[in-house]
Protein backbone atom coordinates (compact mmCIF):
# COMPACT_ATOMS: atom_id res chain seq x y z
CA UNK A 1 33.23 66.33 235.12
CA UNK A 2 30.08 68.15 234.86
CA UNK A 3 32.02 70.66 232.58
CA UNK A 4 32.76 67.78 229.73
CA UNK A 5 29.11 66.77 230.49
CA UNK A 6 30.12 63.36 232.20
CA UNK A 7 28.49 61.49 235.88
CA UNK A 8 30.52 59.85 238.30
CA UNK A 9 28.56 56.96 237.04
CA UNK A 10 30.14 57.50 233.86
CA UNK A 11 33.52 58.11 234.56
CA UNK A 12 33.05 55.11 237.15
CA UNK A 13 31.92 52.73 233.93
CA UNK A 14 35.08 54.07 232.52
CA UNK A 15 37.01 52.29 235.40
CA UNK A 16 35.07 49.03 235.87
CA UNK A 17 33.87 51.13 239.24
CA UNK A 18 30.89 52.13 240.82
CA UNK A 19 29.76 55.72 241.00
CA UNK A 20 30.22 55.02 244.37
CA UNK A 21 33.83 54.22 244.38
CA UNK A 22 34.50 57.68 242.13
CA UNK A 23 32.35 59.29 244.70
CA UNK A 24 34.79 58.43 247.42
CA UNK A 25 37.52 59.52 245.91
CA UNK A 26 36.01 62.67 244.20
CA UNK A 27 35.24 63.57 247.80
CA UNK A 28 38.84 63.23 248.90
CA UNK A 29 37.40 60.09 251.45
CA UNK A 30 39.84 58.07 249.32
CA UNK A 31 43.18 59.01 247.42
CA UNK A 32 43.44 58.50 243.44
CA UNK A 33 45.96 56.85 242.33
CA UNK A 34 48.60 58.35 240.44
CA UNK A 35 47.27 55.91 237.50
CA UNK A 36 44.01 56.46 238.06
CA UNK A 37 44.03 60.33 237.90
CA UNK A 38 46.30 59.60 234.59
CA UNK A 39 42.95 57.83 233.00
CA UNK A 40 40.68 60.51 234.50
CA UNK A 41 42.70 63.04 232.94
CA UNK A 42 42.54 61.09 229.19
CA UNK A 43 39.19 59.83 229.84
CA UNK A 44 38.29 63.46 230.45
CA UNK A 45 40.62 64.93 227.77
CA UNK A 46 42.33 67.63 230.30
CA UNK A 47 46.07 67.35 231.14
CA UNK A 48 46.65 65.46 233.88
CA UNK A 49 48.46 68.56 235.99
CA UNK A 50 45.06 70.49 235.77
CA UNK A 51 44.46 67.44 238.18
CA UNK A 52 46.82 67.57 240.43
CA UNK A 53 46.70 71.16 240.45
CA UNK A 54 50.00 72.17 239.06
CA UNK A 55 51.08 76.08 238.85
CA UNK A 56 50.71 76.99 235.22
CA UNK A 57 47.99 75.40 233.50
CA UNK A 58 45.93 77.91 231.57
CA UNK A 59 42.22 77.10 231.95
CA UNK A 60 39.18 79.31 232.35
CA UNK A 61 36.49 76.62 231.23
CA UNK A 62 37.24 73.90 233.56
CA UNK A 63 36.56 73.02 237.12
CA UNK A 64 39.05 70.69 238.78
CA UNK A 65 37.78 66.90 239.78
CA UNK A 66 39.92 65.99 242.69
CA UNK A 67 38.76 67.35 246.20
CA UNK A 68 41.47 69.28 247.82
């Protein structure tokens, strides 16, 4: 997030959410949604395997969101 200059309060607004409830899930405390990580992917324009970690995805300027 911090690389497309965006909070977790932010991306929480984005969602309805709480920075909070991004927090938790940031953290790994709580699972995202398969949904959810398809709106933090758009909301953050990355493709949403550079999520989820996928093999393949050629990026050198951004930091993955999801804990692992």
């Amino acid at each position: 997030m911090a690389a497309r200059r965006m909070s977790q309060k932010d991306l929480g607004n984005r969602f309805g959410q709480s920075q909070a409830w991004i927090s938790r899930r940031v953290r790994g405390q709580v699972p995202f949604s398969v949904a959810e990580l398809a709106t933090v992917a758009r909301v953050l324009a990355v493709p949403l395997e550079f999520l989820v970690g996928a093999v393949g995805v050629a990026s050198t300027d951004l930091t993955p969101v999801v804990a692992s």
